[in-house]
PDB file of N, CA and C in Angstrom:
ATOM      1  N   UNK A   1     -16.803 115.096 115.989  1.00  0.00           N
ATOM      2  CA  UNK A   1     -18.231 115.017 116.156  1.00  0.00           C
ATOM      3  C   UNK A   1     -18.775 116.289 116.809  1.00  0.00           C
ATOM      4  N   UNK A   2     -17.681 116.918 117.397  1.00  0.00           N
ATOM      5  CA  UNK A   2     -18.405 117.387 117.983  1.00  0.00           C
ATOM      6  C   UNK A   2     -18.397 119.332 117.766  1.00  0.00           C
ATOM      7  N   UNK A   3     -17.428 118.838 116.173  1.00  0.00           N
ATOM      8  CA  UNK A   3     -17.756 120.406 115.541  1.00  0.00           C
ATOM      9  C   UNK A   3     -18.525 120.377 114.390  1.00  0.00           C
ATOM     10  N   UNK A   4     -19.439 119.272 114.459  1.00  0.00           N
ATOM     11  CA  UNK A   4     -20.882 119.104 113.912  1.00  0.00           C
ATOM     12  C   UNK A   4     -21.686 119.679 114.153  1.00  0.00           C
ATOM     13  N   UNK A   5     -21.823 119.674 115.990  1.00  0.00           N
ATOM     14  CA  UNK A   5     -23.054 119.926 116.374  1.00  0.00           C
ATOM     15  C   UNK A   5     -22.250 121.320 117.219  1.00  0.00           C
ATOM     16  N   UNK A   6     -21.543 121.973 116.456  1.00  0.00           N
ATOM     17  CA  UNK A   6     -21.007 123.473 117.114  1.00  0.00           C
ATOM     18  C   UNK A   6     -22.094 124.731 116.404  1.00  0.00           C
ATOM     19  N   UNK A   7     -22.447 125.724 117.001  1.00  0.00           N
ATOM     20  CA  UNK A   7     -23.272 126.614 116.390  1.00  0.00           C
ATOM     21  C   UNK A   7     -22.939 127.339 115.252  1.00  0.00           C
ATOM     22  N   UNK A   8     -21.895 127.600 114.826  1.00  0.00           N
ATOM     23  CA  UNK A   8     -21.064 128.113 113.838  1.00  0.00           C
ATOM     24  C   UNK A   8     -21.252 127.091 112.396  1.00  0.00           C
ATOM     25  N   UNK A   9     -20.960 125.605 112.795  1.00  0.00           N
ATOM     26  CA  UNK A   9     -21.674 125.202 111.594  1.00  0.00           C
ATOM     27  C   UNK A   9     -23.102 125.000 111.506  1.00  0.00           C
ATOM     28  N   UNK A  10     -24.050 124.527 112.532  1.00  0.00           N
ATOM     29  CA  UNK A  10     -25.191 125.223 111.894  1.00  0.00           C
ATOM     30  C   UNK A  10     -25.556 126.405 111.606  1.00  0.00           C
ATOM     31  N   UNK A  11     -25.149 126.925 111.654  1.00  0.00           N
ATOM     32  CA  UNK A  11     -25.180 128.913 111.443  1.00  0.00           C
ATOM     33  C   UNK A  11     -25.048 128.609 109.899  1.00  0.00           C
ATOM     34  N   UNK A  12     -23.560 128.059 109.595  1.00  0.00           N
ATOM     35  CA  UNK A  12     -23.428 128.339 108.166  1.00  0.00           C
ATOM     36  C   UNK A  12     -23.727 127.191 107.340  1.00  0.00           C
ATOM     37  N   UNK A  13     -24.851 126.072 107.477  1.00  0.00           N
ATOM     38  CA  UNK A  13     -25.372 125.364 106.791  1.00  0.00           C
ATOM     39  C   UNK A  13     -26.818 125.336 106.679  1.00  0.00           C
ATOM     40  N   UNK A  14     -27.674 126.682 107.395  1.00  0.00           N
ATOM     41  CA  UNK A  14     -28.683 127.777 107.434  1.00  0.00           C
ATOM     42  C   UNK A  14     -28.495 128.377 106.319  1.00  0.00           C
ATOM     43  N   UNK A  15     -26.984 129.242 106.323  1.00  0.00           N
ATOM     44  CA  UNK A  15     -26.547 130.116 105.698  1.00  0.00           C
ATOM     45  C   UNK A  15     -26.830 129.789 103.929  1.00  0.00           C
ATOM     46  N   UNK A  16     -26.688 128.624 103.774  1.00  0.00           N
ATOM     47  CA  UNK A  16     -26.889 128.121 102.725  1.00  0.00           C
ATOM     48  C   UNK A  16     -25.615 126.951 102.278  1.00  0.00           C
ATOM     49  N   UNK A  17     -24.695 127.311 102.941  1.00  0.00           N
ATOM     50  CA  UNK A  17     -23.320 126.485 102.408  1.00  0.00           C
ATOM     51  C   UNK A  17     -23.600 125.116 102.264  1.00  0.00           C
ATOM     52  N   UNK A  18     -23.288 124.379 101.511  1.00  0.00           N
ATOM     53  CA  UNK A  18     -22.797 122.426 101.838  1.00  0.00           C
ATOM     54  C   UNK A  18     -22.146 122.203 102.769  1.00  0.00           C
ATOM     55  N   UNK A  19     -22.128 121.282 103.355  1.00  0.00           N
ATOM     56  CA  UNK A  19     -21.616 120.714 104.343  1.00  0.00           C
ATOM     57  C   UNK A  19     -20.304 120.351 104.473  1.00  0.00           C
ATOM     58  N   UNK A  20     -19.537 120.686 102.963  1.00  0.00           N
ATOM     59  CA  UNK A  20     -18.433 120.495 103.166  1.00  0.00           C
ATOM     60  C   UNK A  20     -17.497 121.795 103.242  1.00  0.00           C
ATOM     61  N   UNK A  21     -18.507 122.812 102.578  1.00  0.00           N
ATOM     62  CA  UNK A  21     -18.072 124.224 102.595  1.00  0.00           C
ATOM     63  C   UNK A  21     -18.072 124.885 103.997  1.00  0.00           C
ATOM     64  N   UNK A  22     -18.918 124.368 105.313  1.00  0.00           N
ATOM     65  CA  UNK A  22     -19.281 124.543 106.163  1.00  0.00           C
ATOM     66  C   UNK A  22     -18.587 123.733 107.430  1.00  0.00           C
ATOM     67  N   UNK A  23     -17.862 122.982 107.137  1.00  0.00           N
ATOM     68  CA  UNK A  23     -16.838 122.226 107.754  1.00  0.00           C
ATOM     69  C   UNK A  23     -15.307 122.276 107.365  1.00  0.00           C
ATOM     70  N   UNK A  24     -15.125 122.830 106.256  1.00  0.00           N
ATOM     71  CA  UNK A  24     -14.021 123.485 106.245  1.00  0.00           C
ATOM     72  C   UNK A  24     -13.784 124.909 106.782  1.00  0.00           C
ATOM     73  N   UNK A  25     -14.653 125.863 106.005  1.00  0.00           N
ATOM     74  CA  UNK A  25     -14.061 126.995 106.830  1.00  0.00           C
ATOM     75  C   UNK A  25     -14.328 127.410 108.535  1.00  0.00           C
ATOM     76  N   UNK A  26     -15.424 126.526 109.117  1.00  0.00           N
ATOM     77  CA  UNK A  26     -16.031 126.346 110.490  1.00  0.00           C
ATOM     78  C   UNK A  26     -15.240 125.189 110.937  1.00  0.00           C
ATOM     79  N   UNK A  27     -15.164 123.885 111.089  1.00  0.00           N
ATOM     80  CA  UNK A  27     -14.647 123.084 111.280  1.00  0.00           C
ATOM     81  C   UNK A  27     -12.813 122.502 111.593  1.00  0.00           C
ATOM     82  N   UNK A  28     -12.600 122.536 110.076  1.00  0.00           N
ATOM     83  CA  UNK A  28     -11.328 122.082 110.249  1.00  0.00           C
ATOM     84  C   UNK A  28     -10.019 122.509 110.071  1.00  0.00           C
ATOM     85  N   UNK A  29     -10.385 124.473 109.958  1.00  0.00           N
ATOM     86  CA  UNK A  29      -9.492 125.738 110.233  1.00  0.00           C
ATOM     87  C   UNK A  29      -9.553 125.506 111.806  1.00  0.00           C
ATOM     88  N   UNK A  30     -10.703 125.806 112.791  1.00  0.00           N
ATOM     89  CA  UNK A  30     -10.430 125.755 114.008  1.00  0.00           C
ATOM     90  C   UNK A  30      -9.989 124.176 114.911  1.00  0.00           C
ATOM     91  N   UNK A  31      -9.871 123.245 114.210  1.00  0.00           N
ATOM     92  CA  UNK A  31      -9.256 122.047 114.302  1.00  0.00           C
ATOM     93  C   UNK A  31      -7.773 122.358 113.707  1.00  0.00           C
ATOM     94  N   UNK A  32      -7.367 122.561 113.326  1.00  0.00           N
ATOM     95  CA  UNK A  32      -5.634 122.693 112.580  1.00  0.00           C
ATOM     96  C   UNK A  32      -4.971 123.435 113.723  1.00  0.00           C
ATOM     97  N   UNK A  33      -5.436 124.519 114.265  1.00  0.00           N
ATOM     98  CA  UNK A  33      -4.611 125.484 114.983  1.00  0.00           C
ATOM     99  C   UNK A  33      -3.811 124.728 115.951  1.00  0.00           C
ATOM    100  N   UNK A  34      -4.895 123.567 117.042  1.00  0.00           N
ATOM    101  CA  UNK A  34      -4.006 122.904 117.925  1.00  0.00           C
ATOM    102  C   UNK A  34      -2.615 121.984 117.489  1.00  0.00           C
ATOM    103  N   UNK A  35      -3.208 121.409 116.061  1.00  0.00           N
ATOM    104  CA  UNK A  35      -2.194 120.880 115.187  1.00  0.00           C
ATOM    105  C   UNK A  35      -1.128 121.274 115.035  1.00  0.00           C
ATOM    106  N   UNK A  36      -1.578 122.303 114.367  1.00  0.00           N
ATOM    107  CA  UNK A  36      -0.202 123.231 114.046  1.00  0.00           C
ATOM    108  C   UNK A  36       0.847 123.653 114.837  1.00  0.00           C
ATOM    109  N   UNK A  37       0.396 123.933 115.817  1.00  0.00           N
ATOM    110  CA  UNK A  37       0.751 124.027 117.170  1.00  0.00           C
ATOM    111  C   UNK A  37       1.740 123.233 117.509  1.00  0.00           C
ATOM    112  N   UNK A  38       1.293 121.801 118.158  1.00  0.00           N
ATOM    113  CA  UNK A  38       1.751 120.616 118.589  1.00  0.00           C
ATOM    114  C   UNK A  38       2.898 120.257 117.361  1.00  0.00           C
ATOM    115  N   UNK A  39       2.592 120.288 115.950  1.00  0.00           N
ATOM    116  CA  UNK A  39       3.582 120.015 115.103  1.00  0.00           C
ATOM    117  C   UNK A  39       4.935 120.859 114.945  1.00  0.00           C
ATOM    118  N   UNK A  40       4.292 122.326 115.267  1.00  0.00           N
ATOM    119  CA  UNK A  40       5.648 123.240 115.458  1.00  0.00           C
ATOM    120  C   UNK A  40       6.502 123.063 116.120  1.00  0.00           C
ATOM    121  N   UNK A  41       5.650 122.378 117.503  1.00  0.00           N
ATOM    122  CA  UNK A  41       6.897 122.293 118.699  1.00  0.00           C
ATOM    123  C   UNK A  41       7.577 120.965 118.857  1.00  0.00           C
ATOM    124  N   UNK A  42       7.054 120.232 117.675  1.00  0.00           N
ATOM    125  CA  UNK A  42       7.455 118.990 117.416  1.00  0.00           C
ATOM    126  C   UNK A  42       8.881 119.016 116.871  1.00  0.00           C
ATOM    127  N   UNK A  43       8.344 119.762 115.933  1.00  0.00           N
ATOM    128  CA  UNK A  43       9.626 120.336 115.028  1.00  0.00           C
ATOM    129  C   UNK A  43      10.722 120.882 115.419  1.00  0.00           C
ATOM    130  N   UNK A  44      10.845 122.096 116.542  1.00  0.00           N
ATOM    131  CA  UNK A  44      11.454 122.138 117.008  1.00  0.00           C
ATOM    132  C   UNK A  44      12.378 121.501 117.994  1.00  0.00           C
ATOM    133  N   UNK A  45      12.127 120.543 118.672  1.00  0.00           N
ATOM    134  CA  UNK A  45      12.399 119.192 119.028  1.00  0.00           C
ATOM    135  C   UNK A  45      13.630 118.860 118.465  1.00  0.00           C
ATOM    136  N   UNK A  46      12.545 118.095 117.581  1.00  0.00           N
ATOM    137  CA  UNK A  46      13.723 117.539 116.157  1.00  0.00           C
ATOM    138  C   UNK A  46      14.582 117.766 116.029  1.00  0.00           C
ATOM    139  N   UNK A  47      14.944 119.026 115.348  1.00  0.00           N
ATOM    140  CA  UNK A  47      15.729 120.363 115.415  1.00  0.00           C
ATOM    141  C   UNK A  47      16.756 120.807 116.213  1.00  0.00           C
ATOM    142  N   UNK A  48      16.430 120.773 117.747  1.00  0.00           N
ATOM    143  CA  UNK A  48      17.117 120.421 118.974  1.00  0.00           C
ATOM    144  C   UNK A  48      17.572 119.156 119.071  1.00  0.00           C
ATOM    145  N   UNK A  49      17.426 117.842 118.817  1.00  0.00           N
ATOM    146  CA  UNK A  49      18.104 116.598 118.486  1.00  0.00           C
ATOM    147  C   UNK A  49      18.924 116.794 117.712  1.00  0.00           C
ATOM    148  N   UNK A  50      19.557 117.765 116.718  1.00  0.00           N
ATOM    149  CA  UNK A  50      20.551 117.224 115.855  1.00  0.00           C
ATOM    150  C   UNK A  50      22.124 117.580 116.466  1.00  0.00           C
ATOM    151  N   UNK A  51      21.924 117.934 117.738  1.00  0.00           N
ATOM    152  CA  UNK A  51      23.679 117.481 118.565  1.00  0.00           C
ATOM    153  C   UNK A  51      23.372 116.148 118.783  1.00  0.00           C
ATOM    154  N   UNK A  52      22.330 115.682 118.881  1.00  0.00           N
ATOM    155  CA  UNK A  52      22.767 114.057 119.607  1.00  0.00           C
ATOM    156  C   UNK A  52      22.968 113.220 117.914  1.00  0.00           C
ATOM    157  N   UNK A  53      22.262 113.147 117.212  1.00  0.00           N
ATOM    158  CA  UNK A  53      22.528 112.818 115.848  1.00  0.00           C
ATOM    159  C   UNK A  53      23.445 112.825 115.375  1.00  0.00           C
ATOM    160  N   UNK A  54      24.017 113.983 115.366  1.00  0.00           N
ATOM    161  CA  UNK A  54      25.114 114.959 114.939  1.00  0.00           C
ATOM    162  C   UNK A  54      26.807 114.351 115.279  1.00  0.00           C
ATOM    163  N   UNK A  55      26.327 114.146 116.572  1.00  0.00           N
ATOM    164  CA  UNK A  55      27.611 113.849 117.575  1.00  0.00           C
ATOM    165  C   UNK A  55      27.179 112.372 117.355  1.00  0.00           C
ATOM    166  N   UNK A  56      26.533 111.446 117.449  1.00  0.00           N
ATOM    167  CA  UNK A  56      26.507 110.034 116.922  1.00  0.00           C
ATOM    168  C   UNK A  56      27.012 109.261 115.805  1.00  0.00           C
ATOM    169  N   UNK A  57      26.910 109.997 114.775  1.00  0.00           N
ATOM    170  CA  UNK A  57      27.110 109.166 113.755  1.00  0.00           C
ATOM    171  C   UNK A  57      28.327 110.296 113.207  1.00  0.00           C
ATOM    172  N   UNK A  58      29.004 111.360 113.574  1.00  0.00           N
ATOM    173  CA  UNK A  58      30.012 112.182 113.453  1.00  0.00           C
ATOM    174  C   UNK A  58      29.299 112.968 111.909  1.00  0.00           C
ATOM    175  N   UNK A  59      28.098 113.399 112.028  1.00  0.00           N
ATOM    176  CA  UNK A  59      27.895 114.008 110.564  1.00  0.00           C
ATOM    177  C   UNK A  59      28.753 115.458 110.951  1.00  0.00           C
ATOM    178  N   UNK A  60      28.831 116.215 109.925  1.00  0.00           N
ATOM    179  CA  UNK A  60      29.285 117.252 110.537  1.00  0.00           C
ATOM    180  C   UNK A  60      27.941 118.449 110.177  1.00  0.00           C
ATOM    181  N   UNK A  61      27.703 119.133 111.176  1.00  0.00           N
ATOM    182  CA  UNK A  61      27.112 120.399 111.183  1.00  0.00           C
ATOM    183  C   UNK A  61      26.506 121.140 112.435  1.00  0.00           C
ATOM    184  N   UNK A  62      25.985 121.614 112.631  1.00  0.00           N
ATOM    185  CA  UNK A  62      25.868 122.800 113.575  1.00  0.00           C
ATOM    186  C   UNK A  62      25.591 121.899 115.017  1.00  0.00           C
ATOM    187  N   UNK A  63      25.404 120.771 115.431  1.00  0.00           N
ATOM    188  CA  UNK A  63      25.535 120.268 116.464  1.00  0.00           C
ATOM    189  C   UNK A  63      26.717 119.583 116.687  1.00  0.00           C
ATOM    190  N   UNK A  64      27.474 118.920 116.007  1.00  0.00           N
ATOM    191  CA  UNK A  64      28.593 118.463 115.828  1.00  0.00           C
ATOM    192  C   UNK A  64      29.629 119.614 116.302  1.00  0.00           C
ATOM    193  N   UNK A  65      29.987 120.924 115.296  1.00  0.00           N
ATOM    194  CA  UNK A  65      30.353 121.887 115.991  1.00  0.00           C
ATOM    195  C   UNK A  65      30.238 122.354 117.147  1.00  0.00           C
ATOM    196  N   UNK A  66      28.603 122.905 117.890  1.00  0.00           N
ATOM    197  CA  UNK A  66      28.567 122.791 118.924  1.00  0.00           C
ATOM    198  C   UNK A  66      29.381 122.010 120.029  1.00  0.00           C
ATOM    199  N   UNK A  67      29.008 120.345 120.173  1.00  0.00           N
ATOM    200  CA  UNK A  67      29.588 119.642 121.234  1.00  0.00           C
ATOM    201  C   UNK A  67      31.297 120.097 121.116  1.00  0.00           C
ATOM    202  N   UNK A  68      31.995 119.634 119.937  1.00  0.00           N
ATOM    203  CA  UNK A  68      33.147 120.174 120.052  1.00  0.00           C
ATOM    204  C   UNK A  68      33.628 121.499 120.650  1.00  0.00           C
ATOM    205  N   UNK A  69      32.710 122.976 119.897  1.00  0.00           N
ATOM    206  CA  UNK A  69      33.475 123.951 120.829  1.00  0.00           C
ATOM    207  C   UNK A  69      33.248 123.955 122.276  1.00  0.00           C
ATOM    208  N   UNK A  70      32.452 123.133 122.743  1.00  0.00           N
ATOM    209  CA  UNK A  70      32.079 122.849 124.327  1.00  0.00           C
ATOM    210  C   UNK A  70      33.515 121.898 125.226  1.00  0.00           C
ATOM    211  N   UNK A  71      33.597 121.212 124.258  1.00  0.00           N
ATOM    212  CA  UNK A  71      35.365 120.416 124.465  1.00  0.00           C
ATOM    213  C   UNK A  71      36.383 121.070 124.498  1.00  0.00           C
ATOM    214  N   UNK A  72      36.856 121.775 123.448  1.00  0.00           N
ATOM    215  CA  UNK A  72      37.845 122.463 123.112  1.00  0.00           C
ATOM    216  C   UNK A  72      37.114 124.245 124.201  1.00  0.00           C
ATOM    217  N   UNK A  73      36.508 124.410 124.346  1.00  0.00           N
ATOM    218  CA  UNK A  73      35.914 125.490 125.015  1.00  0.00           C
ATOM    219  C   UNK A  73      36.409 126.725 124.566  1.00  0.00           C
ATOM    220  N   UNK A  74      35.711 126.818 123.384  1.00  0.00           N
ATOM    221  CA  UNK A  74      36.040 127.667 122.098  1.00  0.00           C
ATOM    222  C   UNK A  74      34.852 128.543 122.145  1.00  0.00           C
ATOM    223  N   UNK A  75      35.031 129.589 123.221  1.00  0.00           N
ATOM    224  CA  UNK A  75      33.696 130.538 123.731  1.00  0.00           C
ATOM    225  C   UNK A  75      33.178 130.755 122.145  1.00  0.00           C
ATOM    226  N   UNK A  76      33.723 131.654 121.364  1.00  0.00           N
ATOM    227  CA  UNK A  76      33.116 132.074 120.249  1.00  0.00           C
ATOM    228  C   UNK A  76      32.577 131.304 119.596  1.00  0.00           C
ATOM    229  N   UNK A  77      32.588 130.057 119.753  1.00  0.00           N
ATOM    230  CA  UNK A  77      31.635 129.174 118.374  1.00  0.00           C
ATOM    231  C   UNK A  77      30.811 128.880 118.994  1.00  0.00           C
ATOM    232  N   UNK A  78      31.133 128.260 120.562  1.00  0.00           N
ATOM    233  CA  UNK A  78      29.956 128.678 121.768  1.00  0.00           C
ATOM    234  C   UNK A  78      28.615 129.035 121.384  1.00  0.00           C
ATOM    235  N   UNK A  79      29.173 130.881 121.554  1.00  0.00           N
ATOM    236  CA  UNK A  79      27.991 131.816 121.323  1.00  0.00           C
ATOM    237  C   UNK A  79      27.274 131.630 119.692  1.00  0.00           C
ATOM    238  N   UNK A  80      28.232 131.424 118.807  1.00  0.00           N
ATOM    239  CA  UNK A  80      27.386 131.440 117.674  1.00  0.00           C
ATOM    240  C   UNK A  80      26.813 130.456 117.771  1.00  0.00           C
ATOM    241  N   UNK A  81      26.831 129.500 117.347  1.00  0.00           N
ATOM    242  CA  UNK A  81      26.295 127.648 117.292  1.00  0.00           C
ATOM    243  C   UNK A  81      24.565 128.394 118.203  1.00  0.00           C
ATOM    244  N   UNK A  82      25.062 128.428 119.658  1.00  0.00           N
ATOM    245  CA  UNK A  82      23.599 128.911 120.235  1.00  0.00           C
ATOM    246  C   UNK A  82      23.082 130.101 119.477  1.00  0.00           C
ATOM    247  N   UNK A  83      23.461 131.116 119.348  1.00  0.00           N
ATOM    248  CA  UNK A  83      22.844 132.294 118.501  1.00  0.00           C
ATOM    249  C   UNK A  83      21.664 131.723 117.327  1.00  0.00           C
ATOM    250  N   UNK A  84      22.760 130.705 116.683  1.00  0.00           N
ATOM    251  CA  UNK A  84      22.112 130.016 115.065  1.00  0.00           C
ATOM    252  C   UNK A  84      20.936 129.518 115.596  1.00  0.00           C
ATOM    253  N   UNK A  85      20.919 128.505 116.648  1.00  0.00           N
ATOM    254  CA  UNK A  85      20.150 127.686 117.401  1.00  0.00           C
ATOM    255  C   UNK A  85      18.848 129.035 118.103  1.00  0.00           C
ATOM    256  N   UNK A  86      19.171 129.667 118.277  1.00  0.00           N
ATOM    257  CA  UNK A  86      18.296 130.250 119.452  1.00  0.00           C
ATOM    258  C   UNK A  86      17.398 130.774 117.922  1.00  0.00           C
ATOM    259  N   UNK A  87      18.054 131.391 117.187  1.00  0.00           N
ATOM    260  CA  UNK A  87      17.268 132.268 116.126  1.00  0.00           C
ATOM    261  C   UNK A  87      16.700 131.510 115.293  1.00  0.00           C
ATOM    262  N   UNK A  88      16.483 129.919 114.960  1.00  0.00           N
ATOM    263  CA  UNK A  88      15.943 129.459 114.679  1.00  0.00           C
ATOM    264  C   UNK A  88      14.862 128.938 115.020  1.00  0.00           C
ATOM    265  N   UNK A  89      15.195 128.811 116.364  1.00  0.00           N
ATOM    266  CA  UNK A  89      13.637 128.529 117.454  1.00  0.00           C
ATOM    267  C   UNK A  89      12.855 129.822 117.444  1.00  0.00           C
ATOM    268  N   UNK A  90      13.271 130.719 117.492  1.00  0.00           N
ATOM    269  CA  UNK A  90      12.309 131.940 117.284  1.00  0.00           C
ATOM    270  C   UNK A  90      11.559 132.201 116.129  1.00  0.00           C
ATOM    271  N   UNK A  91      12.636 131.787 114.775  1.00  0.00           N
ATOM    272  CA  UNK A  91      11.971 131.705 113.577  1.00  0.00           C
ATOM    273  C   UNK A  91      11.013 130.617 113.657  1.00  0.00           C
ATOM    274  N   UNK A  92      10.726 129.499 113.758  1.00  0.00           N
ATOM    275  CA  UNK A  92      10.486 128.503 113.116  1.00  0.00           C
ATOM    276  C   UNK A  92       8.970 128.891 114.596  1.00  0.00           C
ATOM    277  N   UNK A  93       8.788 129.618 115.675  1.00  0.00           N
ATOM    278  CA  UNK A  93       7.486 129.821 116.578  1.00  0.00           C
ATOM    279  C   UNK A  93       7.079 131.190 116.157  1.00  0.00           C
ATOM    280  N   UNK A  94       7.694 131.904 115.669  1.00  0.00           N
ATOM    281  CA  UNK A  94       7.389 133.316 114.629  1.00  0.00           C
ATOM    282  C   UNK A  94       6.374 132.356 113.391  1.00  0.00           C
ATOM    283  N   UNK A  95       6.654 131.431 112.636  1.00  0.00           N
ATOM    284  CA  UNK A  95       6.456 130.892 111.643  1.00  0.00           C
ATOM    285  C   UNK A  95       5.059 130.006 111.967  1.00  0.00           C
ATOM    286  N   UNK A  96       5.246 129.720 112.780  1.00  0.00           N
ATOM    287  CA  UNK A  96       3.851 128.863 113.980  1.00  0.00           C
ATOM    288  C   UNK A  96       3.114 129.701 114.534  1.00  0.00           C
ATOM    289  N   UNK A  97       3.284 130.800 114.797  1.00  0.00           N
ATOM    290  CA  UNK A  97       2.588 131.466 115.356  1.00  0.00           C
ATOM    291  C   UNK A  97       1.566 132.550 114.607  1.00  0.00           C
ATOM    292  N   UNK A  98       2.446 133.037 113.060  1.00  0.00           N
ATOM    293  CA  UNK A  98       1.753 133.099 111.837  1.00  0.00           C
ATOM    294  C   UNK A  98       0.670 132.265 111.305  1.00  0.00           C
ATOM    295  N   UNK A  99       1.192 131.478 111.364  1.00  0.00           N
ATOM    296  CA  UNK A  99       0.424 130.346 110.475  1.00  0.00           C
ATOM    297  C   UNK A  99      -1.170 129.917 111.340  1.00  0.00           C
ATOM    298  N   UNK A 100      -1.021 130.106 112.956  1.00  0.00           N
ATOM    299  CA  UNK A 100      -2.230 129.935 113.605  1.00  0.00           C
ATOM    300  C   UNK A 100      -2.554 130.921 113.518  1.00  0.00           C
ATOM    301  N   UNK A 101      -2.625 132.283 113.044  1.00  0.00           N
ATOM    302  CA  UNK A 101      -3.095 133.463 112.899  1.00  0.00           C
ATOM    303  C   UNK A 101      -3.644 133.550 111.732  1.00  0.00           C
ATOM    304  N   UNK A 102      -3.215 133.174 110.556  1.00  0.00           N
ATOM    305  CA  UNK A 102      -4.102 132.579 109.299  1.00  0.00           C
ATOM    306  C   UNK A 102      -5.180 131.985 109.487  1.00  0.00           C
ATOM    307  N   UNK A 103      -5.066 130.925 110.469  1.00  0.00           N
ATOM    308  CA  UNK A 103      -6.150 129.913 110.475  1.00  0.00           C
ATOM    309  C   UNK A 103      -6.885 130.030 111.323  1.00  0.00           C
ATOM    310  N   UNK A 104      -6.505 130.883 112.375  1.00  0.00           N
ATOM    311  CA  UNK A 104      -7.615 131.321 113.245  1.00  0.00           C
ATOM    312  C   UNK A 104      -8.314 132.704 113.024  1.00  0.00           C
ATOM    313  N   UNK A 105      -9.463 132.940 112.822  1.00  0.00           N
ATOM    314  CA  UNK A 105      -9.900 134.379 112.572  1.00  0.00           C
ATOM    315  C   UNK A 105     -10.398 134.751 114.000  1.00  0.00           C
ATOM    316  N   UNK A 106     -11.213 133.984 115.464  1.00  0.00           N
ATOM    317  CA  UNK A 106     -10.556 134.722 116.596  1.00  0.00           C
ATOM    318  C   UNK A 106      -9.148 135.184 117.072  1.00  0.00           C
ATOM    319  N   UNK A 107      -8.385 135.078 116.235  1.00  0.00           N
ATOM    320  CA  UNK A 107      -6.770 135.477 116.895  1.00  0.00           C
ATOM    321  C   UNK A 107      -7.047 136.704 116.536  1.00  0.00           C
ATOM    322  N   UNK A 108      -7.280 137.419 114.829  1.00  0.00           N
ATOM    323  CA  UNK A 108      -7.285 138.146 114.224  1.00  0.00           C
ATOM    324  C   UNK A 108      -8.089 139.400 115.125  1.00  0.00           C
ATOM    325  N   UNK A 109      -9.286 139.035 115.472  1.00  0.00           N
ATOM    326  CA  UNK A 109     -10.125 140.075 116.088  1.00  0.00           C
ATOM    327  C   UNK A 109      -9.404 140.862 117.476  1.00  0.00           C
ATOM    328  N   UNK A 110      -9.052 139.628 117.746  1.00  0.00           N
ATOM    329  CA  UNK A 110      -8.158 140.541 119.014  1.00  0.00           C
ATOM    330  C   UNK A 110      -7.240 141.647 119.170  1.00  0.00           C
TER     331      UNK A 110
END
């Protein structure tokens, strides 16, 4: 409601736009960003859950490995397992952090 009565969409329903043309690119681009946001780090989460998953039901893959080389204390798979892990959290807030840069055109100006 209350990016109805924001100046940006009356600006651009002055401008001439419809109201739906005027609530999308005013509206519900600067509504997504927090989204996007909150969903990225959701994701990552997730993502970070799959040692407990992993190690639960014995699937095998990169958390499964993990807990084991932590048992067996198998430094080198150690470091990789986290490496894989770390560079994916970077990718996947690299990827979030893009994507609110699309959708925000104050990010852009800065």
């Amino acid at each position: 409601m209350r990016t109805l009565q924001s100046p940006a969409v009356a600006f651009a329903l002055t401008r001439g736009l419809s109201l739906r043309q005027a609530l999308w690119h005013h509206g519900v681009r600067n509504a997504l960003v927090p989204i996007v946001t909150y969903l990225g780090l959701q994701l990552v989460i997730l993502i970070e859950g799959v040692v407990v998953v992993e190690s639960l039901f014995a699937w095998p893959g990169i958390g499964h490995a993990l807990v084991h080389a932590v048992v067996a204390r198998d430094i080198p798979m150690l470091q990789g397992t986290a490496l894989a892990m770390g560079l994916l959290f970077v990718g996947l807030n690299t990827a979030v952090d893009g994507l609110c840069l699309l959708l925000d055109p104050r990010a852009r100006a800065a």
